[in-house]
C-alpha atoms as a PDB file:
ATOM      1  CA  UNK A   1       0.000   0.000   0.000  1.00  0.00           C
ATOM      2  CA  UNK A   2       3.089   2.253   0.814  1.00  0.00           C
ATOM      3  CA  UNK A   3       4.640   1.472  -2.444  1.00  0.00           C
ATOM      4  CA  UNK A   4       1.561   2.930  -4.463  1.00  0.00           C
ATOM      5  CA  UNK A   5       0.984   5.612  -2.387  1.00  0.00           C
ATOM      6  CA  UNK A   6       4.311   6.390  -3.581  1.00  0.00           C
ATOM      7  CA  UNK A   7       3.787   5.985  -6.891  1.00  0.00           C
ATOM      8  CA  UNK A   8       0.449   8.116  -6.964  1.00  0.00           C
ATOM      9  CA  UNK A   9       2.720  11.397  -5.204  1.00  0.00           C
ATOM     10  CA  UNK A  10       5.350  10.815  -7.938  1.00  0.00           C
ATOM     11  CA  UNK A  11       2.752  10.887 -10.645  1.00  0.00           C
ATOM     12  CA  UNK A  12       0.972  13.883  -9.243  1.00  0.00           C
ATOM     13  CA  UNK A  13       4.270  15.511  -9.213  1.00  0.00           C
ATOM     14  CA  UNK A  14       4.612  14.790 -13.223  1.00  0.00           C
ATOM     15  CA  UNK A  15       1.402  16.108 -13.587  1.00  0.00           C
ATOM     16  CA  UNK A  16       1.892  19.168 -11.570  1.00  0.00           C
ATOM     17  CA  UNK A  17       5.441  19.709 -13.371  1.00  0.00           C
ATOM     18  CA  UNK A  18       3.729  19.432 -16.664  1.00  0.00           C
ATOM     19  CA  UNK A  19       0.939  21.819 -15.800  1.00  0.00           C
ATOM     20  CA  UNK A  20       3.743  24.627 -14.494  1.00  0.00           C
ATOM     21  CA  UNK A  21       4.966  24.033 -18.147  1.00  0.00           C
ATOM     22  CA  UNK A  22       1.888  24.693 -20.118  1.00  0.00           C
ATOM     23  CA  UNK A  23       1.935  27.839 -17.200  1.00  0.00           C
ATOM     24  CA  UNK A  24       5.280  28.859 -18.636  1.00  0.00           C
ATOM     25  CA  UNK A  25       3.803  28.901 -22.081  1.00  0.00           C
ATOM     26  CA  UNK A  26       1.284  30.994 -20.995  1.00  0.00           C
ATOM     27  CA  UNK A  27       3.041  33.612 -19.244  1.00  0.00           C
ATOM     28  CA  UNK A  28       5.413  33.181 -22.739  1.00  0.00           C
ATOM     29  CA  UNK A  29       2.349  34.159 -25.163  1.00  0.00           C
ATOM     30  CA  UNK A  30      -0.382  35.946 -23.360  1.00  0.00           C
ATOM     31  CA  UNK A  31      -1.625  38.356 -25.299  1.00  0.00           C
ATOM     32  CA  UNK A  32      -2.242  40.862 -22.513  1.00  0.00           C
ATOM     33  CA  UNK A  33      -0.312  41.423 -19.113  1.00  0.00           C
ATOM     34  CA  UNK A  34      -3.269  40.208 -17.175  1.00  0.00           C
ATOM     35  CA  UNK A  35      -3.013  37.123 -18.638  1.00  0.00           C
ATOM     36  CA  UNK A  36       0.650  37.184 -17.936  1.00  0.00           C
ATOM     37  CA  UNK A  37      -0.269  38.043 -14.544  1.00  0.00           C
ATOM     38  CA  UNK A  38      -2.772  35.469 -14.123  1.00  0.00           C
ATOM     39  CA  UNK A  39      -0.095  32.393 -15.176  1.00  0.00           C
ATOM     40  CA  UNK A  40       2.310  33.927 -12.767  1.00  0.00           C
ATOM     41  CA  UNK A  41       0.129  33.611  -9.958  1.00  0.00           C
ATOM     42  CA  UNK A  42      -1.022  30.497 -11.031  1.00  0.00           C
ATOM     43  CA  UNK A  43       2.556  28.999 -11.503  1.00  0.00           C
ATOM     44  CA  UNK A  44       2.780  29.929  -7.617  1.00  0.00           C
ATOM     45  CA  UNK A  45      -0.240  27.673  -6.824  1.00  0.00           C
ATOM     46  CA  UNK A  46       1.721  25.023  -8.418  1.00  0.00           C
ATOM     47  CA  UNK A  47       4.618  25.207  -7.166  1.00  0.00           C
ATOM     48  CA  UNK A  48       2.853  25.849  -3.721  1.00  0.00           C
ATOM     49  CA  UNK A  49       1.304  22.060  -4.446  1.00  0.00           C
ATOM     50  CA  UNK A  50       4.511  21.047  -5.503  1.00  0.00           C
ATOM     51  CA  UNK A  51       6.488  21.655  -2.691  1.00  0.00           C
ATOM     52  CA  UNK A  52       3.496  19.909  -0.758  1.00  0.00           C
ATOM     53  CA  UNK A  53       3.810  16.568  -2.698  1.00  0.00           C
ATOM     54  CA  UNK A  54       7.332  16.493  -2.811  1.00  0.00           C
ATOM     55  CA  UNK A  55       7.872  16.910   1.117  1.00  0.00           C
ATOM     56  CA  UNK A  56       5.186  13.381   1.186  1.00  0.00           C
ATOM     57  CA  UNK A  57       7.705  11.904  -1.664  1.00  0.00           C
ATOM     58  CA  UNK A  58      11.023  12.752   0.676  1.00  0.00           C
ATOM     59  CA  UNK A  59       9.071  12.017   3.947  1.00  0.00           C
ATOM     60  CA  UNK A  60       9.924  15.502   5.288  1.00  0.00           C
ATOM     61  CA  UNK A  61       6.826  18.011   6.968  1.00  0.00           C
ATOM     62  CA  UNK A  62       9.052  20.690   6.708  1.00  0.00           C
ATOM     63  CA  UNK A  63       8.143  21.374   2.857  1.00  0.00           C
ATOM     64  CA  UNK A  64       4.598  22.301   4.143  1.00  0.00           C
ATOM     65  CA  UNK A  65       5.872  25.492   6.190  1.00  0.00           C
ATOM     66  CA  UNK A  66       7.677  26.867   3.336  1.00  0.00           C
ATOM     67  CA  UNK A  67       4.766  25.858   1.119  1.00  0.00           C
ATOM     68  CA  UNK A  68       2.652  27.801   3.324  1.00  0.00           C
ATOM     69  CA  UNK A  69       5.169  30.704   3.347  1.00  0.00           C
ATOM     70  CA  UNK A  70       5.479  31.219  -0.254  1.00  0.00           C
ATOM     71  CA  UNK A  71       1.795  30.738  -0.776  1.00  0.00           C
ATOM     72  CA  UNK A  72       1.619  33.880   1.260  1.00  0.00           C
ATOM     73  CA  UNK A  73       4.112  35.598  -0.148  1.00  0.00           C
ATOM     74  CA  UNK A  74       2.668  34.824  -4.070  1.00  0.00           C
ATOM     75  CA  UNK A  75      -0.107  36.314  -2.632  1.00  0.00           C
ATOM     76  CA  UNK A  76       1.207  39.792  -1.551  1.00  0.00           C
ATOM     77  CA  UNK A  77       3.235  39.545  -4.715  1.00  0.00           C
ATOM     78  CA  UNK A  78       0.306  39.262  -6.940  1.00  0.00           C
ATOM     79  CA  UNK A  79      -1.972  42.042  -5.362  1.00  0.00           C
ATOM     80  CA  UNK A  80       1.243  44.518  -5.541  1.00  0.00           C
ATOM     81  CA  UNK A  81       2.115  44.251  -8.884  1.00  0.00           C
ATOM     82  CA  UNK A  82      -1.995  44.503  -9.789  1.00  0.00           C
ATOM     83  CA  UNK A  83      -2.060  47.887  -8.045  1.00  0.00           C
ATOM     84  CA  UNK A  84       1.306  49.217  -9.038  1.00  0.00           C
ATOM     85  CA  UNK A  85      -0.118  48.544 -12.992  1.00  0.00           C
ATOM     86  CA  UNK A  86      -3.205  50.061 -11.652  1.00  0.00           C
ATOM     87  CA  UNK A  87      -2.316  53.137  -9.992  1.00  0.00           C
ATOM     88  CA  UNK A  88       1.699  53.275 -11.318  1.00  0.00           C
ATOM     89  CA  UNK A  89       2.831  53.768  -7.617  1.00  0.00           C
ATOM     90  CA  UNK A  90       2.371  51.415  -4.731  1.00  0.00           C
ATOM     91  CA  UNK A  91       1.579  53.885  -2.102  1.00  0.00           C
ATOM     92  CA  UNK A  92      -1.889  54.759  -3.138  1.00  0.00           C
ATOM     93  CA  UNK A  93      -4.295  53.606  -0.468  1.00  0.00           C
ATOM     94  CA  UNK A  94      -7.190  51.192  -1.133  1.00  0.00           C
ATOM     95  CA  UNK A  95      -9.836  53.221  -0.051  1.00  0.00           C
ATOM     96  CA  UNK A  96     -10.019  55.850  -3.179  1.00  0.00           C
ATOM     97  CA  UNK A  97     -10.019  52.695  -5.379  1.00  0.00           C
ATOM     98  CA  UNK A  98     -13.520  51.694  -3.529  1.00  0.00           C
ATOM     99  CA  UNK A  99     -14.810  55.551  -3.956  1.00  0.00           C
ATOM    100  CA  UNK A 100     -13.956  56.412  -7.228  1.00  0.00           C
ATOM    101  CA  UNK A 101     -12.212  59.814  -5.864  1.00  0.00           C
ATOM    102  CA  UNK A 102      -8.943  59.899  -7.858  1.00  0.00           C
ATOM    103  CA  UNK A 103      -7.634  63.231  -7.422  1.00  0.00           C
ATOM    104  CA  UNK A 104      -5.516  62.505  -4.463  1.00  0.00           C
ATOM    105  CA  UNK A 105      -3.646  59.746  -6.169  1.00  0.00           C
ATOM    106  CA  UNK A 106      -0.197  59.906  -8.585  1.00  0.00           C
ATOM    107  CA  UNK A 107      -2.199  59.751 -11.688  1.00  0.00           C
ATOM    108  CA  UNK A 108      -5.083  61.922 -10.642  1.00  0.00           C
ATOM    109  CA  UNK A 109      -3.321  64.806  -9.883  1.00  0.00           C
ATOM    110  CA  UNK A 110      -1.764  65.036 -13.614  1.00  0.00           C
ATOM    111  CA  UNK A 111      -4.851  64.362 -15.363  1.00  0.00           C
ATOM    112  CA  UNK A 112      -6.569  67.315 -13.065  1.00  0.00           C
ATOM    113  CA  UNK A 113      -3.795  69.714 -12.792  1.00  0.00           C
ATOM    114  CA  UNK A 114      -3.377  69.027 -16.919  1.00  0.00           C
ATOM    115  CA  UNK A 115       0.148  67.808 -16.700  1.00  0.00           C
ATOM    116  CA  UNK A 116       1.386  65.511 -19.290  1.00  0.00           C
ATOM    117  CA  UNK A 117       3.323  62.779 -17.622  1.00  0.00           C
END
């Protein structure tokens, strides 16, 4: 039973290897950089699952914590790079993105003061 346990964590490994390839692809051809975007983040799932499976293949727990870790991280990663190609600076706070009032933001202020940037 051991032995194809085994054998069904190595084979959910291929198919999680193969699946961060097609990713790869993705991220390679997307036609727009949301869909770039989008294959990054999910090429971070994967490898999140992949560290996961291969710490049951080695027998080690410790592959879970940094799992968990970079799970977090792709995360933050993902919502920072969203707002900087929303706003083009990262310290715009969330709350005039839920309003609608951009004139206190980086890219308000040009387009009201009639700057060109």
């Amino acid at each position: 039973m051991e032995q194809a346990l085994h054998y069904l964590n190595v084979g959910a490994a291929m198919f999680l290897l193969i699946g961060m390839a097609l990713l790869l692809g993705r991220l390679l051809s997307g036609p727009t950089l949301y869909d770039r975007i989008l294959a990054v983040n999910s090429f971070g799932t994967k490898t999140v699952l992949f560290l996961c499976v291969f710490s049951l293949i080695i027998g080690r727990q410790d592959g879970i914590d940094i799992a968990i870790l970079y799970a977090l991280m792709n995360f933050i990663a993902t919502i920072a790079v969203l707002k900087f190609f929303r706003y083009s600076a990262l310290d715009v706070s969330m709350n005039y993105s839920s309003r609608g009032d951009l004139s206190k933001t980086v890219v308000g202020k040009a387009e009201m003061s009639g700057e060109d940037t």
